[in-house]
N, C-alpha and C. Protein backbone atom coordinates (compact mmCIF):
# COMPACT_ATOMS: atom_id res chain seq x y z
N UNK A 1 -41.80 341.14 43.98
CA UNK A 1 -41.35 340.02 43.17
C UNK A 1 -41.70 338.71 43.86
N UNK A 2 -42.24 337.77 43.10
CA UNK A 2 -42.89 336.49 43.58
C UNK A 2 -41.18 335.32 42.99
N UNK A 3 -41.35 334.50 44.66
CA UNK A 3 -40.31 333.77 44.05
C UNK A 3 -40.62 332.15 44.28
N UNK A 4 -40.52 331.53 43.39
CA UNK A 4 -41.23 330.07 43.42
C UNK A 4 -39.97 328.91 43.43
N UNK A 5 -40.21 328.22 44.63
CA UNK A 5 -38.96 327.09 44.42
C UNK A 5 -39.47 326.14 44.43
N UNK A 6 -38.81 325.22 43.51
CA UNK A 6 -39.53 323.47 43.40
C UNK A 6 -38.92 323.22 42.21
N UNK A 7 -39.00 322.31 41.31
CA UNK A 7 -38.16 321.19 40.51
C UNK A 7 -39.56 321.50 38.86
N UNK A 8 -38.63 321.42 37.68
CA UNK A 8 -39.31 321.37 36.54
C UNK A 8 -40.54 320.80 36.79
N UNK A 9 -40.16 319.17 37.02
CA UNK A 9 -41.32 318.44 36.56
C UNK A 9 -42.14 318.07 37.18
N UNK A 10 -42.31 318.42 38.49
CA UNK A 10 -43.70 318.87 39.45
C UNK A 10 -44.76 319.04 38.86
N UNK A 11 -45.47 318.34 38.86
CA UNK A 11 -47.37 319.21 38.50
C UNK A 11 -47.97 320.21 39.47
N UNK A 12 -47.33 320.26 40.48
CA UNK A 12 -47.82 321.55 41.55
C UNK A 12 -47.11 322.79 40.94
N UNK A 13 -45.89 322.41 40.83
CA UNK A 13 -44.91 323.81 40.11
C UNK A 13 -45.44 324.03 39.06
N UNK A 14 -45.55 323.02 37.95
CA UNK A 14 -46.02 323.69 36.59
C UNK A 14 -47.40 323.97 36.83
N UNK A 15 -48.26 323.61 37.29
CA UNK A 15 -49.96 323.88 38.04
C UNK A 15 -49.90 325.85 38.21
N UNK A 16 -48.43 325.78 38.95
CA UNK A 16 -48.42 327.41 39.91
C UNK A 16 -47.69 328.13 39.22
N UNK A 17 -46.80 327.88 38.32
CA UNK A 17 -46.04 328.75 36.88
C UNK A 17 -46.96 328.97 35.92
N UNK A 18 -47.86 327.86 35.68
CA UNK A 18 -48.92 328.06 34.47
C UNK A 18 -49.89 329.36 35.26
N UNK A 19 -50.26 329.06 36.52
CA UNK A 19 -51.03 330.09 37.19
C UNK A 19 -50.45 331.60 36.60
N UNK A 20 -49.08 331.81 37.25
CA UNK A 20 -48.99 333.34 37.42
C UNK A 20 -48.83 333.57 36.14
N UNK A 21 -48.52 332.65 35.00
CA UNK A 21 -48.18 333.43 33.67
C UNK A 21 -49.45 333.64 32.61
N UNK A 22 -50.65 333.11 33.35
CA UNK A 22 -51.94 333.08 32.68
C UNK A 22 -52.63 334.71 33.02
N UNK A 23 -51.77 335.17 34.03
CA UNK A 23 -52.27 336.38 35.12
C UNK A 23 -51.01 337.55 34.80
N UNK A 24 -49.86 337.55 33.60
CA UNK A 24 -48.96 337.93 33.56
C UNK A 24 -48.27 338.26 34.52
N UNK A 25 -47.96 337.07 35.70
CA UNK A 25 -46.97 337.97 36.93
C UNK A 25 -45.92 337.50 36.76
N UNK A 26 -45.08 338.58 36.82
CA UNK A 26 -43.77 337.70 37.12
C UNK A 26 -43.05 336.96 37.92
N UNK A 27 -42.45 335.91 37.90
CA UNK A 27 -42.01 334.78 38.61
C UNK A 27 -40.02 334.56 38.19
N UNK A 28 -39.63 334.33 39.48
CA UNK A 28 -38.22 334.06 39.24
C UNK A 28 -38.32 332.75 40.38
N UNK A 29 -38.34 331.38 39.43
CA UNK A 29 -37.94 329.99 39.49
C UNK A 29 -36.37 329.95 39.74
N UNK A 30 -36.57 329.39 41.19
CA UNK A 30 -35.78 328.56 41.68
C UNK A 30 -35.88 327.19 41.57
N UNK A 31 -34.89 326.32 40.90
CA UNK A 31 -35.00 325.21 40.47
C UNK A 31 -34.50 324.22 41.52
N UNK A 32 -34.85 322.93 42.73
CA UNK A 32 -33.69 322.84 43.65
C UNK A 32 -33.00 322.14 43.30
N UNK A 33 -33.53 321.40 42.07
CA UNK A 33 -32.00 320.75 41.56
C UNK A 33 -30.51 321.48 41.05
N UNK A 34 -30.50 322.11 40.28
CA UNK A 34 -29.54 322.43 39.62
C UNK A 34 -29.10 323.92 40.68
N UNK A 35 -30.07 324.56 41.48
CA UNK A 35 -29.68 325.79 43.05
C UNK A 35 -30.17 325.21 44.01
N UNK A 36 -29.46 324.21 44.97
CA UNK A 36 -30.08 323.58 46.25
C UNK A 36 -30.08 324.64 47.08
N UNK A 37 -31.39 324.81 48.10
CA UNK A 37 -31.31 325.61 49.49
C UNK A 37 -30.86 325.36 50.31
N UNK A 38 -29.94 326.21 50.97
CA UNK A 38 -29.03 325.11 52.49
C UNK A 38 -29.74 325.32 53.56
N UNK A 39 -29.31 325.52 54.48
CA UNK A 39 -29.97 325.49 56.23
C UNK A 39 -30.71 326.89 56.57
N UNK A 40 -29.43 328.01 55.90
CA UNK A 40 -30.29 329.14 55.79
C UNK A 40 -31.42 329.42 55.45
N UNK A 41 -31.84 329.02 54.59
CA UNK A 41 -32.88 329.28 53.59
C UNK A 41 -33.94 328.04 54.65
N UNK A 42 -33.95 326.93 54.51
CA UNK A 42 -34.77 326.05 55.48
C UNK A 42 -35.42 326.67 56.80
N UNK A 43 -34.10 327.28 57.48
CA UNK A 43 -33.87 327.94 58.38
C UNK A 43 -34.93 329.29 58.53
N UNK A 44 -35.33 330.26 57.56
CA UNK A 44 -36.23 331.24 57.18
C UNK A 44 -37.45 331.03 56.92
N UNK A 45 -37.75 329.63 56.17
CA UNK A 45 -38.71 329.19 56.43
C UNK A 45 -39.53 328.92 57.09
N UNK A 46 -38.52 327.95 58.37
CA UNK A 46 -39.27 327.66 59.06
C UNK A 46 -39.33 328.65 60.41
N UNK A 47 -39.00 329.16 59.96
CA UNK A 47 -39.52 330.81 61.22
C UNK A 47 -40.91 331.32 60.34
N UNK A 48 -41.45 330.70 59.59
CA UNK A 48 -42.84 331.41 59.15
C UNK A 48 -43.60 330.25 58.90
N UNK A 49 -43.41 329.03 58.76
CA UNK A 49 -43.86 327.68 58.63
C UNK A 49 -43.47 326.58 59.74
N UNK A 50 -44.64 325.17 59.54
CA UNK A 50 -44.08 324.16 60.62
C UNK A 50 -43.47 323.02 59.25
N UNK A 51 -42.27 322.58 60.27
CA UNK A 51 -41.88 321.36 59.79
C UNK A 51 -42.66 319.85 59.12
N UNK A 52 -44.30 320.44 59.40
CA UNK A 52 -45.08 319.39 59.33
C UNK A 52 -45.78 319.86 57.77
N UNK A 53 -45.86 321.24 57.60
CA UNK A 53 -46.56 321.64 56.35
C UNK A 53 -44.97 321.33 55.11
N UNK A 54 -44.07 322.03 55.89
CA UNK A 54 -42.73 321.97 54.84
C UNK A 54 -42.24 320.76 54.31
N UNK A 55 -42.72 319.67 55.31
CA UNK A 55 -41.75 318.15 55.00
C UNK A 55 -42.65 317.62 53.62
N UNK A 56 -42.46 317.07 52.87
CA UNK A 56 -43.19 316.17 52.45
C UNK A 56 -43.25 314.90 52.39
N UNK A 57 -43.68 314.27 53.15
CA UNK A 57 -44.28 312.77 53.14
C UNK A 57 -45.16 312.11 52.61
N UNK A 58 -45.21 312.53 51.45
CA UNK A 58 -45.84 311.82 50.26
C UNK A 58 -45.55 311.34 49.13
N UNK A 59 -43.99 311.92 49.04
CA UNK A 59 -43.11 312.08 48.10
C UNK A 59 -41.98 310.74 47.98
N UNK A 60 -41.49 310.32 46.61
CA UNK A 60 -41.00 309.11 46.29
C UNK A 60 -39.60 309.68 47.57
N UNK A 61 -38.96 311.21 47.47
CA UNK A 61 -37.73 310.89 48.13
C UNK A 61 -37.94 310.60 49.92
N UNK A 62 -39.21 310.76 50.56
CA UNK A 62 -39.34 310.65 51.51
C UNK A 62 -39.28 308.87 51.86
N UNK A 63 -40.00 308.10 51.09
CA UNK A 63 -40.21 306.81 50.93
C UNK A 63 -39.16 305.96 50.29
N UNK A 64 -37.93 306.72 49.74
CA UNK A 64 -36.71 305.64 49.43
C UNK A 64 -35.65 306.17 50.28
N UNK A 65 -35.70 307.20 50.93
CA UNK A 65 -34.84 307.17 52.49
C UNK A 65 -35.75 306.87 53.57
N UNK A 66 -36.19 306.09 53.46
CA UNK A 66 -37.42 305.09 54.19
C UNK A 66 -37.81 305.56 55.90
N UNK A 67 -38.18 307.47 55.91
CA UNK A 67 -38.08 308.16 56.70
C UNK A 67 -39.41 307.74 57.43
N UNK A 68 -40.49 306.94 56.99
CA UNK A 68 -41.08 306.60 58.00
C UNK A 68 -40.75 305.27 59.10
N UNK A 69 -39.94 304.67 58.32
CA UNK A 69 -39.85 304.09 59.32
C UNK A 69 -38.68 304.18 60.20
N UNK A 70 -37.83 305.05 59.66
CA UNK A 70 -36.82 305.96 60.49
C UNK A 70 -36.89 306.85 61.72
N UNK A 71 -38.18 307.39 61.73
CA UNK A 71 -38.90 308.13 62.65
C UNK A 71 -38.37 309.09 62.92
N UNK A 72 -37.47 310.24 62.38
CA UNK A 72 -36.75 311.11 62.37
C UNK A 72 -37.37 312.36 63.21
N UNK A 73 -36.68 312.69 64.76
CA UNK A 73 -36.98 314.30 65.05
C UNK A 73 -37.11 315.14 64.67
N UNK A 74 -37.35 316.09 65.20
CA UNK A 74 -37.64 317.52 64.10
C UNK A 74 -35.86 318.22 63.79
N UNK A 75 -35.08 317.87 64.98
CA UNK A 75 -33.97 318.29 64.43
C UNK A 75 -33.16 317.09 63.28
N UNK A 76 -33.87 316.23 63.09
CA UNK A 76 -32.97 315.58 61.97
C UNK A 76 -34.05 315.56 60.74
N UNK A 77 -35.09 315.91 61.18
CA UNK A 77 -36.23 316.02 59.87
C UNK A 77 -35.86 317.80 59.17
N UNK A 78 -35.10 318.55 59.83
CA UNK A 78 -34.84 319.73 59.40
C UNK A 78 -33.53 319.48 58.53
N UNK A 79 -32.26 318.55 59.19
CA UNK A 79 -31.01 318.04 58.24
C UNK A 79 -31.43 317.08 57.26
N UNK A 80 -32.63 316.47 57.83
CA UNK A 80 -32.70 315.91 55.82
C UNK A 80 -33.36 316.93 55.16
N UNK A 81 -34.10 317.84 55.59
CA UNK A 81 -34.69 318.80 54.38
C UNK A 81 -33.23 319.66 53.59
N UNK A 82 -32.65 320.11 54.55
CA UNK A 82 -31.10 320.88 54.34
C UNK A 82 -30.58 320.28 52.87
N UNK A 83 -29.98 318.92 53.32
CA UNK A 83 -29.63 317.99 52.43
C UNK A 83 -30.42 316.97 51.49
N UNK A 84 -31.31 317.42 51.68
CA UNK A 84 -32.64 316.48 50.27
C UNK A 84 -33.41 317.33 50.19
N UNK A 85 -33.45 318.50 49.38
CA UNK A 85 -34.34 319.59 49.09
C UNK A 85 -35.69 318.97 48.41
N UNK A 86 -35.30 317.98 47.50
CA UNK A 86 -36.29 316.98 47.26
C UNK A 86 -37.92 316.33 48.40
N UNK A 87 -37.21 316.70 49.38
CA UNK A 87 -38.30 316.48 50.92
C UNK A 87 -38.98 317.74 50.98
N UNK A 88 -38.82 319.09 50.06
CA UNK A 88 -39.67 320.07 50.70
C UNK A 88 -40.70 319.99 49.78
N UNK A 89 -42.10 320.14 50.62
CA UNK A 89 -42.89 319.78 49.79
C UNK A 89 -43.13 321.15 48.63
N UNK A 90 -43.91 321.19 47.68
CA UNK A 90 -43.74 322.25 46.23
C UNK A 90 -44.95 322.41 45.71
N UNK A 91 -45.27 323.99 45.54
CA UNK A 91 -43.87 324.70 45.44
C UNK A 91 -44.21 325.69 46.83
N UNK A 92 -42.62 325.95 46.78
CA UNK A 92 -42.59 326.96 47.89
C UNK A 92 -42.63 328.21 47.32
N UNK A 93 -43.57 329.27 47.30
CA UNK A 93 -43.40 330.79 47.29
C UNK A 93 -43.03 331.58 48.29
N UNK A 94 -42.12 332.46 47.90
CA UNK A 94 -41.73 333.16 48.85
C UNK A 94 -42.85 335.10 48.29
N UNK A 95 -43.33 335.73 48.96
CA UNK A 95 -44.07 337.05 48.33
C UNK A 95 -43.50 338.20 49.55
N UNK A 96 -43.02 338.94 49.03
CA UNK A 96 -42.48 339.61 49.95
C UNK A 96 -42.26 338.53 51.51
N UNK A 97 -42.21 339.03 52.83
CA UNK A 97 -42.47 338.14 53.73
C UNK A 97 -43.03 337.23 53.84
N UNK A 98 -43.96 337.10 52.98
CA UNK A 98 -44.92 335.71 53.01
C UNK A 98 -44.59 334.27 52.65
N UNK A 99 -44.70 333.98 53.16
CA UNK A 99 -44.39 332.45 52.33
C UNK A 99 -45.52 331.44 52.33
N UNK A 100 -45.75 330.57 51.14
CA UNK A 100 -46.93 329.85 50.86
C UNK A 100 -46.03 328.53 50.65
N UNK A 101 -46.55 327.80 51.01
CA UNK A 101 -46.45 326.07 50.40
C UNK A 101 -47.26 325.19 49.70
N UNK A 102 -47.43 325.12 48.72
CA UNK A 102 -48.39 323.95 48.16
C UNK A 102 -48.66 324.86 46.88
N UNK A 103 -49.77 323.98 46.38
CA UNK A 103 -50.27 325.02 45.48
C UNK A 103 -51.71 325.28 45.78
N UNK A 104 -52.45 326.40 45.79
CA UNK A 104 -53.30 326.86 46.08
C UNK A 104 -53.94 327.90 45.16
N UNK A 105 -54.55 328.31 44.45
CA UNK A 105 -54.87 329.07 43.16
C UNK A 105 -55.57 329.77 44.18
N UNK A 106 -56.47 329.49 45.03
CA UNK A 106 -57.30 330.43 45.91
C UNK A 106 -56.51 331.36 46.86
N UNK A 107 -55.06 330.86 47.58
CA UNK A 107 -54.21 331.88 47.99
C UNK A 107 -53.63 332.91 47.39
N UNK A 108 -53.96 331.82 45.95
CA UNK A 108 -52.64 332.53 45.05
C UNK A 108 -52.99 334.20 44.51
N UNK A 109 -54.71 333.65 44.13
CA UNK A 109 -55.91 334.87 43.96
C UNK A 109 -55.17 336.28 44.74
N UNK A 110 -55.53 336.27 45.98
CA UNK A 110 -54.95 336.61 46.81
C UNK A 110 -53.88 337.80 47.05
N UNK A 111 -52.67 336.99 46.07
CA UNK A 111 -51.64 337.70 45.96
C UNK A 111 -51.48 338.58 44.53
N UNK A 112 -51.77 338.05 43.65
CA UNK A 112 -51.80 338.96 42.52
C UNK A 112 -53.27 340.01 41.86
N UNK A 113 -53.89 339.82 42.85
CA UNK A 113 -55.51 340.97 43.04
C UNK A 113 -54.88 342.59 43.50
């Protein structure tokens, strides 16, 4: 079972939902608005990912908690991801053990071949 977390109105999420359902796979959407991930879940992540692929700093919520010029450690760049799920960048798949970040159609290949 493929599990995809990130927010409706993403163009990476809908980019990577439109993917697997063009390929009939099934997908169980995690939404982080309305099911936020806590520390645990961050926490699992980043035992298979770096804080540098997971953060997103490109993103409006990174730039109106004005985290660059905050300069935040990795242990407080991990408590704002905790608490602003909005900072992880999307979408996150989880595939069995695997976990992917972004969207990638060429990884994605990959997984449903």
């Amino acid at each position: 079972m493929i599990t995809l977390y990130g927010i409706k109105s993403c163009g990476s999420v809908k980019k990577a939902l439109a993917f697997f359902k063009e390929r009939s796979v099934e997908v169980r959407f995690v939404d982080f608005k309305s099911t936020p991930v806590g520390c645990d879940k961050i926490d699992e992540w980043l035992g298979k990912t770096t804080l540098s692929i997971l953060l997103n700093t490109k993103g409006t919520t990174y730039k109106t908690l004005n985290l660059k010029a905050i300069n935040p450690d990795d242990a407080q760049k991990r408590h704002y991801l905790c608490s602003h799920n909005l900072l992880i960048k999307r979408p996150v798949i989880e595939v069995g053990e695997r976990l992917i970040v972004g969207f990638d159609p060429n990884i994605y290949e990959g997984i449903v071949s």
